[in-house]
C-alpha atoms as a PDB file:
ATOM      1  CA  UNK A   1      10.980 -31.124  63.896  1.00  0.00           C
ATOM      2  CA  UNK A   2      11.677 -28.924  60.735  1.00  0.00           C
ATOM      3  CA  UNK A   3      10.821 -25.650  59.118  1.00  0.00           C
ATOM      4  CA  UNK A   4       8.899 -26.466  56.277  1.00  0.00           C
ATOM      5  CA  UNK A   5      11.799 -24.658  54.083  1.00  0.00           C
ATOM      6  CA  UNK A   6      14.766 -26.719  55.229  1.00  0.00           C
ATOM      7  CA  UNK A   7      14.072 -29.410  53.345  1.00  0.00           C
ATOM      8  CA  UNK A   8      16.200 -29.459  50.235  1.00  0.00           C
ATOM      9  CA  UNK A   9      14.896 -31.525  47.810  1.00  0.00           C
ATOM     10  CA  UNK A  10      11.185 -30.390  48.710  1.00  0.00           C
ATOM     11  CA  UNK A  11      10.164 -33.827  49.314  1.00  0.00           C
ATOM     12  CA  UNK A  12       7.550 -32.315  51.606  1.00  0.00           C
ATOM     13  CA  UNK A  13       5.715 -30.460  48.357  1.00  0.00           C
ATOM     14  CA  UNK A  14       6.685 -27.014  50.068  1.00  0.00           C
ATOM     15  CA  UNK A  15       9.606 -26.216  46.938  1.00  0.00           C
ATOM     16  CA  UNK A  16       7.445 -27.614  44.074  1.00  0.00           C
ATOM     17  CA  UNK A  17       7.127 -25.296  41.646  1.00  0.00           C
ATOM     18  CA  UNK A  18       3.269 -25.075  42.747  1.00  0.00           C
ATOM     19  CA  UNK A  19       4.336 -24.290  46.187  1.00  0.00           C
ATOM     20  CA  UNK A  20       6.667 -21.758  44.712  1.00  0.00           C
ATOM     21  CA  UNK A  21       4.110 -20.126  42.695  1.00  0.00           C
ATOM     22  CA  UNK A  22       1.911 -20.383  45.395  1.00  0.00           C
ATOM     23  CA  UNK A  23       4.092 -18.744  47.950  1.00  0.00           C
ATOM     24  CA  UNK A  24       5.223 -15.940  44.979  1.00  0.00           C
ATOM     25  CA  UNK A  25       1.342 -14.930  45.507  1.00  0.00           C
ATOM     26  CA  UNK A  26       1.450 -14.639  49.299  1.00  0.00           C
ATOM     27  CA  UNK A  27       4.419 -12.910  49.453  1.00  0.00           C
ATOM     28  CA  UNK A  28       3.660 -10.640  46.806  1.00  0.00           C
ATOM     29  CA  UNK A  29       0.402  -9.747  48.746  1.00  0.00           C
ATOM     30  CA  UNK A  30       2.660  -9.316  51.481  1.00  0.00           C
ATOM     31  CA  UNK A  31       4.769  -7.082  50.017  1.00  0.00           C
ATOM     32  CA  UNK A  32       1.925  -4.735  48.402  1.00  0.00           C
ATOM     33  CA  UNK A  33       0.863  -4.450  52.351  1.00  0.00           C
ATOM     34  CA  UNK A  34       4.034  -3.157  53.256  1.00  0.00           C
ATOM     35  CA  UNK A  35       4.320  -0.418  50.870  1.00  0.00           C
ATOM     36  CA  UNK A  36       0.724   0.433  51.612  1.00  0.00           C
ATOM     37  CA  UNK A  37       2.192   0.505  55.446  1.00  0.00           C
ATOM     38  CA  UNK A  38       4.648   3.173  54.162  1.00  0.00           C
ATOM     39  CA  UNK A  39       1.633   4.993  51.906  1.00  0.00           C
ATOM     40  CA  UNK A  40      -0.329   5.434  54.859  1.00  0.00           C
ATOM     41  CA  UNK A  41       2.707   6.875  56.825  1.00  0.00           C
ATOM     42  CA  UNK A  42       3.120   9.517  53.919  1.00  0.00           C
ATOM     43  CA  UNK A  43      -0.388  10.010  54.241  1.00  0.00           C
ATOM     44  CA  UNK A  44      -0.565  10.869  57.998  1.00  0.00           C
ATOM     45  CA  UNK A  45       2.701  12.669  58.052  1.00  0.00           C
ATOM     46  CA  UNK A  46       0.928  15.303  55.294  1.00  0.00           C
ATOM     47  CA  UNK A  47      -2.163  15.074  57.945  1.00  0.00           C
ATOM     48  CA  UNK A  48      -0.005  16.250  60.508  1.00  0.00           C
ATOM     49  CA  UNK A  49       1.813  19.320  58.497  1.00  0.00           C
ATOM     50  CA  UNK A  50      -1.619  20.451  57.203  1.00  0.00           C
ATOM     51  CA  UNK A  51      -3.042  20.523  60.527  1.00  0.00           C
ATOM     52  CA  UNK A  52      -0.266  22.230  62.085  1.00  0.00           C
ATOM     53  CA  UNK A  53       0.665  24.461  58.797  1.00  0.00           C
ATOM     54  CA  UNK A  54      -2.498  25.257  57.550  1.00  0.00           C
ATOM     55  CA  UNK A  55      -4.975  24.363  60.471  1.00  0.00           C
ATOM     56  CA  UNK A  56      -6.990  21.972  58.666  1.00  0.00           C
ATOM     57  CA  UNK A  57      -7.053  18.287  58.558  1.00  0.00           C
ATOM     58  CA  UNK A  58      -6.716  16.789  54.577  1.00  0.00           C
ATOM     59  CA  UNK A  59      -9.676  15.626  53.347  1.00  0.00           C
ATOM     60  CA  UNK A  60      -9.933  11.509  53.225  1.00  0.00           C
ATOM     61  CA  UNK A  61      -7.376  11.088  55.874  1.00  0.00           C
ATOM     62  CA  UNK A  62      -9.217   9.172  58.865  1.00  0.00           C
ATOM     63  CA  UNK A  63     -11.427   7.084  56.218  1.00  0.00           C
ATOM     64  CA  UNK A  64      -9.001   6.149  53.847  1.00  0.00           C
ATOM     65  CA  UNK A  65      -6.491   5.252  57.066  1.00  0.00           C
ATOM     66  CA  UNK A  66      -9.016   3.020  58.308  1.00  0.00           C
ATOM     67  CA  UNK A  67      -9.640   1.201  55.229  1.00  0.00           C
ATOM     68  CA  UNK A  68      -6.074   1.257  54.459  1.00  0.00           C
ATOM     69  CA  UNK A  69      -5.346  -0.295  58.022  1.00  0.00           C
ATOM     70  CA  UNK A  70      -7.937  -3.367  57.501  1.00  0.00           C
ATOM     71  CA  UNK A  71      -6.335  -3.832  54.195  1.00  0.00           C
ATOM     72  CA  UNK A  72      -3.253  -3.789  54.651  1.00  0.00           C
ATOM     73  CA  UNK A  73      -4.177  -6.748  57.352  1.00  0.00           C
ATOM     74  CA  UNK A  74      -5.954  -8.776  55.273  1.00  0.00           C
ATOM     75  CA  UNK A  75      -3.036  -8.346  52.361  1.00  0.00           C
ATOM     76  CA  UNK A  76      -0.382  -9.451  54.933  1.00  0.00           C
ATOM     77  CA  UNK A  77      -2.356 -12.459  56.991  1.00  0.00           C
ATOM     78  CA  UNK A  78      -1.487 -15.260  54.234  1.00  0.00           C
ATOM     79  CA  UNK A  79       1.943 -14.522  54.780  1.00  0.00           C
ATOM     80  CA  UNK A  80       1.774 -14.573  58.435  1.00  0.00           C
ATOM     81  CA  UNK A  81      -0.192 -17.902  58.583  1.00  0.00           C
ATOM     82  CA  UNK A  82       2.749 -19.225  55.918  1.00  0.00           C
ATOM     83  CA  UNK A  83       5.531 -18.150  57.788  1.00  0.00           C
ATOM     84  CA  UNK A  84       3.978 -19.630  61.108  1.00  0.00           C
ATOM     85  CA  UNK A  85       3.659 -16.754  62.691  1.00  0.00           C
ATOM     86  CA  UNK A  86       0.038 -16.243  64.525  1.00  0.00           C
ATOM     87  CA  UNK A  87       0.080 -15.567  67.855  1.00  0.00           C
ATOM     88  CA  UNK A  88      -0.160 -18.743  70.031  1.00  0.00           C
ATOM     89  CA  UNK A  89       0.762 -20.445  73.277  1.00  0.00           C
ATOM     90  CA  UNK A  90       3.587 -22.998  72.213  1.00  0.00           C
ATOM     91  CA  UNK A  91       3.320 -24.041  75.993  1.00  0.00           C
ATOM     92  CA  UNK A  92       0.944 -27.500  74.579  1.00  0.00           C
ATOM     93  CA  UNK A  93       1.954 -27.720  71.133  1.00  0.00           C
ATOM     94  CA  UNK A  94       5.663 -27.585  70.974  1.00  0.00           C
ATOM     95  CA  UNK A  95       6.354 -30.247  73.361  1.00  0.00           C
ATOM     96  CA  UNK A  96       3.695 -32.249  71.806  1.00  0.00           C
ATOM     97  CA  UNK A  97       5.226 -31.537  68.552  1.00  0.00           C
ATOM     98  CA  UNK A  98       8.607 -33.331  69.899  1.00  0.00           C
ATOM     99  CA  UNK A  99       7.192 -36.097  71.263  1.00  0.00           C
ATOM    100  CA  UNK A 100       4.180 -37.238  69.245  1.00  0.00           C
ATOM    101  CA  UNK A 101       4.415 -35.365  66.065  1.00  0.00           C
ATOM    102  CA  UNK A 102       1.848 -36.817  64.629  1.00  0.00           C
ATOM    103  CA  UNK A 103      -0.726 -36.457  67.120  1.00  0.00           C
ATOM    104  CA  UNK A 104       0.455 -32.868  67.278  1.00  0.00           C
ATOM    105  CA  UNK A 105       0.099 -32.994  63.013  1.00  0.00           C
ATOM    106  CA  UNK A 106      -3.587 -33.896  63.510  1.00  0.00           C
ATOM    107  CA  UNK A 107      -4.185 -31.162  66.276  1.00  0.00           C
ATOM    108  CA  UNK A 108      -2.620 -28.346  64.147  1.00  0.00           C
ATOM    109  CA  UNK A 109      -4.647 -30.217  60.787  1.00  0.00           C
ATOM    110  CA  UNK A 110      -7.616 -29.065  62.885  1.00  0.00           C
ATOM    111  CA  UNK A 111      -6.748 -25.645  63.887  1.00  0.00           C
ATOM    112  CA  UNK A 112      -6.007 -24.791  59.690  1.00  0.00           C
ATOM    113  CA  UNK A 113      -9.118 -26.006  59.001  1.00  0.00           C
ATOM    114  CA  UNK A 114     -10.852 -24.182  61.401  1.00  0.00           C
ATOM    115  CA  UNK A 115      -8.755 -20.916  60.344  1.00  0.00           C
ATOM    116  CA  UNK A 116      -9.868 -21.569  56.498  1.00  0.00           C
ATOM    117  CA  UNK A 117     -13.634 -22.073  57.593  1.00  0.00           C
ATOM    118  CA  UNK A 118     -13.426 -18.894  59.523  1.00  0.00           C
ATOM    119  CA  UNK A 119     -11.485 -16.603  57.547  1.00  0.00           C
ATOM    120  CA  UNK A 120     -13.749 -18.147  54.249  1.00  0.00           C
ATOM    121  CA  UNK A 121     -16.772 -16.863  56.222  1.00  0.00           C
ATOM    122  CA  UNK A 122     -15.021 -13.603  56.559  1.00  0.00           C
ATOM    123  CA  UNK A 123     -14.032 -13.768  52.993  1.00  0.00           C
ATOM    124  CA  UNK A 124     -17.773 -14.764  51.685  1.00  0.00           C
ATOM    125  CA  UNK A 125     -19.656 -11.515  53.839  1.00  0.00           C
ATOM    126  CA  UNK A 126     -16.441  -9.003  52.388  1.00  0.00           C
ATOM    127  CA  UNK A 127     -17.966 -10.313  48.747  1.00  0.00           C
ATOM    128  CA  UNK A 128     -21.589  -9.164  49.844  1.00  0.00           C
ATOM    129  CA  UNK A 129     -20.132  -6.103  51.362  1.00  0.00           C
ATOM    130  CA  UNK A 130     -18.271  -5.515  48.286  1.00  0.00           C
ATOM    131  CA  UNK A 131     -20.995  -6.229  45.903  1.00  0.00           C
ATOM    132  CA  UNK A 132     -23.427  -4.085  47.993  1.00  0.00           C
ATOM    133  CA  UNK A 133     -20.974  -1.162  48.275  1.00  0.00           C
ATOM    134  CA  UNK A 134     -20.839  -1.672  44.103  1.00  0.00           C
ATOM    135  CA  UNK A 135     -23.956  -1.588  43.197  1.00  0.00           C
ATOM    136  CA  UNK A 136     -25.035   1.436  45.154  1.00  0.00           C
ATOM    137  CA  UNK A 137     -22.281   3.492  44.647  1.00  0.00           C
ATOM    138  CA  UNK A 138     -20.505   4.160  47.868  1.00  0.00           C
ATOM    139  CA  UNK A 139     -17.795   5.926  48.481  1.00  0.00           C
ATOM    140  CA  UNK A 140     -16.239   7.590  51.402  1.00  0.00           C
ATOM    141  CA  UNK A 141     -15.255  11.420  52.223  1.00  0.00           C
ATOM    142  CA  UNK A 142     -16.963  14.194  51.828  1.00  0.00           C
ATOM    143  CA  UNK A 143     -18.798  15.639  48.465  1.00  0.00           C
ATOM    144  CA  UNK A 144     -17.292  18.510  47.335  1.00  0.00           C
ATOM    145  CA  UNK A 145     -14.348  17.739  49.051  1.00  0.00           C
ATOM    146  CA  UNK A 146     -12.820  14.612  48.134  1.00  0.00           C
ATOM    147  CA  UNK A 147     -14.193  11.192  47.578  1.00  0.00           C
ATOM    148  CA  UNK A 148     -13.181   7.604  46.453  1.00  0.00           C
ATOM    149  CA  UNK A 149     -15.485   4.707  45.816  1.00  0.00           C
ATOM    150  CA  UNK A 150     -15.104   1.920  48.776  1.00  0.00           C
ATOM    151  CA  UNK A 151     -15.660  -0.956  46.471  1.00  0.00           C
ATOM    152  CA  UNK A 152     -11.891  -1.163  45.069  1.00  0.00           C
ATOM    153  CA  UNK A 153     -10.333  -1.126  48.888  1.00  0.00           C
ATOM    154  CA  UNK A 154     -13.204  -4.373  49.417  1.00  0.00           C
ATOM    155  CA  UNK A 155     -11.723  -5.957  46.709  1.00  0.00           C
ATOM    156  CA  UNK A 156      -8.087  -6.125  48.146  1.00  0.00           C
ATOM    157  CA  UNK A 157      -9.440  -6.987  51.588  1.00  0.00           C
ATOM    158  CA  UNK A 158     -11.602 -10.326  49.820  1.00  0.00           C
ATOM    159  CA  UNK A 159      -8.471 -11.228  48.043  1.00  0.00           C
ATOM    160  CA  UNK A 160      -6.410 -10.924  50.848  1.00  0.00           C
ATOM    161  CA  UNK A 161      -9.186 -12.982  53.228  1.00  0.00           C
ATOM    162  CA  UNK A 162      -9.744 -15.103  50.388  1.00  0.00           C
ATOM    163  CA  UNK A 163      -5.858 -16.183  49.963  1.00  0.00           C
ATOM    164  CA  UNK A 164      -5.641 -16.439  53.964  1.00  0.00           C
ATOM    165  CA  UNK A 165      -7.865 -19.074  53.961  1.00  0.00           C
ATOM    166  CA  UNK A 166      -6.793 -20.935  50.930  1.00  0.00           C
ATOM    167  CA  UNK A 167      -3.319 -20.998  52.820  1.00  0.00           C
ATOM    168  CA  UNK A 168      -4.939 -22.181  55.501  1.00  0.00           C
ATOM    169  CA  UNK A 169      -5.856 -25.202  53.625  1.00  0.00           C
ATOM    170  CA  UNK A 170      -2.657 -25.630  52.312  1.00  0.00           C
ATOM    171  CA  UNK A 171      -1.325 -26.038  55.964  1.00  0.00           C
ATOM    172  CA  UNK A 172      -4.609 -28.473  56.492  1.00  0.00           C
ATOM    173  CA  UNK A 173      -3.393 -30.355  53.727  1.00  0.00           C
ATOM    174  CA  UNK A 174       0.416 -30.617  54.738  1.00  0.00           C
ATOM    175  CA  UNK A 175      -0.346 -31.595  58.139  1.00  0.00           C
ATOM    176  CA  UNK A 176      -2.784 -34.118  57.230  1.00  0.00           C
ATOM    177  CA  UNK A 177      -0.122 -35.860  55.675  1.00  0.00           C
ATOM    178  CA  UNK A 178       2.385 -35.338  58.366  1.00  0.00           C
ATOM    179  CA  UNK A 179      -0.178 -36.986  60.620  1.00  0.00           C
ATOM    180  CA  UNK A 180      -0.757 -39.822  58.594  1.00  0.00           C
ATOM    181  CA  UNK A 181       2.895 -40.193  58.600  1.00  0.00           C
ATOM    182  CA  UNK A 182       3.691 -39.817  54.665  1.00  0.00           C
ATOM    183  CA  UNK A 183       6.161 -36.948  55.475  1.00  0.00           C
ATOM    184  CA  UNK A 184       7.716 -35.287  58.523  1.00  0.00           C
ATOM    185  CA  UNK A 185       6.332 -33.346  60.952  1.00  0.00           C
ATOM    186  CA  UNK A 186       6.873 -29.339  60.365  1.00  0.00           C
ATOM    187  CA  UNK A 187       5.913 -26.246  61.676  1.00  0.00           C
END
């Protein structure tokens, strides 16, 4: 049992230079989310002052931290399924892992491909949210006051699903071959 980054010479595909590309995206999606993490800080810290300065809330805070909040999820979930790191009970898998990798290979083939067919769903309504939100203009906040359109913020959170799920399939694609014993079994 390996991390799919200790193999040197990449003879499991994972340093090819598409793999390398490919995780370059992820973790650069990864990394937007975190600064947007520390954007949204600045933003509620300046909430805070106002309201306790002034005696008024800014304008846009509690929308534009929601959307933020989903986004920054969706930005940061490729990078999570890459690294491994969704929140499971090892209790089955990792001893199953040791002793019949391959069997284990097939079991965790399944659970990527059921991640990509769910988080594609998710993906495929954020498009007709986005395209809805488009067309008609909406935005949030208040008139007068402050507004942005929501469309933009949809688009990060379908690239983000849509990059998720395509990972997912990457992981399908590995294990499938682990399973059918063509390379060793990894996380």
């Amino acid at each position: 049992m390996t991390h799919p980054d200790s193999n040197p010479n990449g003879a499991d595909g994972h340093h090819s230079l598409p793999s390398r590309i490919w995780g370059g995206v992820v973790n650069t999606l990864a990394a937007l989310g975190t600064a947007l993490i520390a954007g949204l800080m600045l933003i509620i810290c300046a909430d805070i002052v106002a309201r306790n300065g002034m005696g008024a809330s800014l304008p846009l805070v509690s929308e534009l931290g929601a959307l933020l909040l989903v986004m920054i999820v969706c930005l940061q979930f490729a990078a999570t399924v890459r690294a491994d790191r969704l929140a499971r009970a090892g209790l089955f898998i990792d001893p199953l892992r040791i002793n019949r990798p391959r069997v284990s290979a097939g079991l965790e083939t399944v659970f990527s491909l059921g991640g990509a067919v769910l988080i594609g769903m998710m993906a495929r309504a954020t498009l007709d949210v986005m395209i809805t939100d488009f067309s008609r203009g909406e935005f949030i906040g208040t008139p007068g006051l402050g507004t942005l359109p929501t469309w933009p913020f949809r688009l990060f959170i379908l690239v983000g699903l849509t990059v998720a799920a395509l990972e997912f399939l990457v992981r399908a694609l590995r294990n499938i071959r682990a399973a059918a014993g063509q390379t060793e079994v990894t996380r």
